[in-house]
C-alpha atoms as a PDB file:
ATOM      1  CA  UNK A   1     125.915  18.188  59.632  1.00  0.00           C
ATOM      2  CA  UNK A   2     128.143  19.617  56.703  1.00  0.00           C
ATOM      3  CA  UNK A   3     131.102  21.989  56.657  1.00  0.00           C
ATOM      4  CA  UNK A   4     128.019  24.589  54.916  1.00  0.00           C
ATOM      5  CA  UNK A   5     124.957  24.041  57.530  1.00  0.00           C
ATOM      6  CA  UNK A   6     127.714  24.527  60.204  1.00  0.00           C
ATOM      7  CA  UNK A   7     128.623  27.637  58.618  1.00  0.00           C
ATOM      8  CA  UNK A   8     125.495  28.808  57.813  1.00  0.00           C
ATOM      9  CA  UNK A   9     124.005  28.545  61.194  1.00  0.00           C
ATOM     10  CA  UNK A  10     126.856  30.297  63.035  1.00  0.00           C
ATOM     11  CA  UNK A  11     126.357  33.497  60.609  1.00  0.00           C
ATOM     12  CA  UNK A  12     122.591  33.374  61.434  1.00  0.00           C
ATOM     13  CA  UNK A  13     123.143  32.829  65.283  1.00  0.00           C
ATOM     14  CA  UNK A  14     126.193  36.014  64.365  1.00  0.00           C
ATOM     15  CA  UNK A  15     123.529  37.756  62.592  1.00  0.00           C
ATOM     16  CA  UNK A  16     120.511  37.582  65.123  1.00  0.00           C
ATOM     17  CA  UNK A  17     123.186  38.328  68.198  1.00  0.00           C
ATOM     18  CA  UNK A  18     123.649  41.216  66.234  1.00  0.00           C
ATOM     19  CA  UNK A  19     120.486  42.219  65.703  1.00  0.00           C
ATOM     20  CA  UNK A  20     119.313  41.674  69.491  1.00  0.00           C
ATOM     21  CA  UNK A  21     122.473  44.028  70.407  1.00  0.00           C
ATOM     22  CA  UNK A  22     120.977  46.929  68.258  1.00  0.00           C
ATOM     23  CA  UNK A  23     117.536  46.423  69.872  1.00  0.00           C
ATOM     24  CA  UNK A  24     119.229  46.571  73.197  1.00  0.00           C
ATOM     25  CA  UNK A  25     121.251  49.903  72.573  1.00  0.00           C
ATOM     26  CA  UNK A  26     118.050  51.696  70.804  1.00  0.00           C
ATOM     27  CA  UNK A  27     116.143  51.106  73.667  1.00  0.00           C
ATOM     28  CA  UNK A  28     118.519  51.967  76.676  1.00  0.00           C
ATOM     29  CA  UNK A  29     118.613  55.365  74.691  1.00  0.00           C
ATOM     30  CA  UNK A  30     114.703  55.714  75.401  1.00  0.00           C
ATOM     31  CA  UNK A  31     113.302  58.093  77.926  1.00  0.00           C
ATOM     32  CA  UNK A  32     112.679  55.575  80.740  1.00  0.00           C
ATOM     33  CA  UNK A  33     110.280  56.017  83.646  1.00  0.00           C
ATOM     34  CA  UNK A  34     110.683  54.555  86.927  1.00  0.00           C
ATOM     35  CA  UNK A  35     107.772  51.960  87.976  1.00  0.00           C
ATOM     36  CA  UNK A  36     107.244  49.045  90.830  1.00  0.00           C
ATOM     37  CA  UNK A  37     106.158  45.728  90.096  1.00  0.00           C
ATOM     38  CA  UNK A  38     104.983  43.123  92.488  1.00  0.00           C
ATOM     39  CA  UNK A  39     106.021  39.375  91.235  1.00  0.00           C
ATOM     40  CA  UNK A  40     104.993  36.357  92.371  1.00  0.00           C
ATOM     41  CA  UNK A  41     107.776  33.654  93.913  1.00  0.00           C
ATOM     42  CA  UNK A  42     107.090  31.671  90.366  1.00  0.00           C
ATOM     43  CA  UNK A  43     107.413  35.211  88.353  1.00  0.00           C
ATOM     44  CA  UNK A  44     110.735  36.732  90.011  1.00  0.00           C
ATOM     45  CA  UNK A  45     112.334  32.830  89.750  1.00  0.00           C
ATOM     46  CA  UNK A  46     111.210  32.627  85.962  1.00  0.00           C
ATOM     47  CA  UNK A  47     112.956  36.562  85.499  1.00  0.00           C
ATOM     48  CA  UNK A  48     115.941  35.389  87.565  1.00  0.00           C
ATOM     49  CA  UNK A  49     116.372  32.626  84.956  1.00  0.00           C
ATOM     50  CA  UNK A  50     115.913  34.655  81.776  1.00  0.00           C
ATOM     51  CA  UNK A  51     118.617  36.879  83.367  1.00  0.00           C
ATOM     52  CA  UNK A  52     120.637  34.369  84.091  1.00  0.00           C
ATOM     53  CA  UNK A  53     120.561  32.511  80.700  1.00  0.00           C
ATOM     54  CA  UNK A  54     121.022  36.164  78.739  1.00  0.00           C
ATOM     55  CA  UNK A  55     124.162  36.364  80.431  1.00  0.00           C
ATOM     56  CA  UNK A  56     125.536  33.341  79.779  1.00  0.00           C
ATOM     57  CA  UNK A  57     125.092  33.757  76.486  1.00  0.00           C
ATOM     58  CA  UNK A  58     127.133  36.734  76.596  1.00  0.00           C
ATOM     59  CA  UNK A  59     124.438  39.329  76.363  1.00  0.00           C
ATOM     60  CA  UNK A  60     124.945  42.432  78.413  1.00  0.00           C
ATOM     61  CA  UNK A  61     121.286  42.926  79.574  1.00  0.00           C
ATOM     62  CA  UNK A  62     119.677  44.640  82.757  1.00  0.00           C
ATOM     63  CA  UNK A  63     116.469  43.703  84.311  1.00  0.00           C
ATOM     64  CA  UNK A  64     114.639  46.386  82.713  1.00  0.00           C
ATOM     65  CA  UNK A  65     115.396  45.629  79.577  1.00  0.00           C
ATOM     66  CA  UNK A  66     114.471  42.077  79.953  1.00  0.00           C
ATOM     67  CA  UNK A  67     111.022  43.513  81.673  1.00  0.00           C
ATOM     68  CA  UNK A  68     110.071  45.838  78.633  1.00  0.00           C
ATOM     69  CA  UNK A  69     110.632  43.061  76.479  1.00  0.00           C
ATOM     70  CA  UNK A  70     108.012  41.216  78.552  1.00  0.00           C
ATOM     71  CA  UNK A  71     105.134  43.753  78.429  1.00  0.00           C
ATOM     72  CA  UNK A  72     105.987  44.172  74.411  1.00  0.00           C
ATOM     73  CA  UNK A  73     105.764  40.693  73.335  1.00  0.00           C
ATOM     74  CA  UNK A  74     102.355  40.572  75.729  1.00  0.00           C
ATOM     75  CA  UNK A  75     101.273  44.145  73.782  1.00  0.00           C
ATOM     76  CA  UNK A  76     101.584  42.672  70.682  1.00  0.00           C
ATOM     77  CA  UNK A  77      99.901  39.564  71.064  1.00  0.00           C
ATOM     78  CA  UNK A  78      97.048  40.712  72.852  1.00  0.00           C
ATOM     79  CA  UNK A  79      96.318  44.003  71.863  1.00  0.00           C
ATOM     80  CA  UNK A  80      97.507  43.875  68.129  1.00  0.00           C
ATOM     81  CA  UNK A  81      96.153  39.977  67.133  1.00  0.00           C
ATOM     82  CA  UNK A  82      92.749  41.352  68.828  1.00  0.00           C
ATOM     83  CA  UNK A  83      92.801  44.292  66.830  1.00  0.00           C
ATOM     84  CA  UNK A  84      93.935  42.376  63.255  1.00  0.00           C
ATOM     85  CA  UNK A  85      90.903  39.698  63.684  1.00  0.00           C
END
């Protein structure tokens, strides 16, 4: 790979680090409320993981974050592709 692609793919990796960071401050600054979940063995091993690999990459997460995440992404592509077909 060149001296350029090199370059260009660290600014993007910079640039979407960044990016995840803002998402991550705006929203720990929500209201929050407090709720229990019941996980599977498979489910709490799969969060572990996620938690796990967000930290190594330097990330400073918490569980809920990584949990609201989870029901957004499943929001959006069930409720909002049903309602756009």
């Amino acid at each position: 790979m060149s001296e350029e692609v090199q370059e260009l793919v660290q600014q993007t990796t910079k640039d979407i680090s960044s990016q995840d960071d803002q998402l991550v401050v705006s929203r720990r600054n929500k209201k929050k409320i407090k709720a229990t979940i019941y996980l599977t063995e498979e489910a709490e091993q799969a969060f572990t993981e996620l938690y796990i690999h967000r930290l190594r990459k330097d990330r400073k997460i918490d569980r809920s974050v990584i949990a609201c995440d989870a029901i957004q992404m499943l929001y959006e592509k069930e409720c909002l592709e049903a309602a756009s077909n």
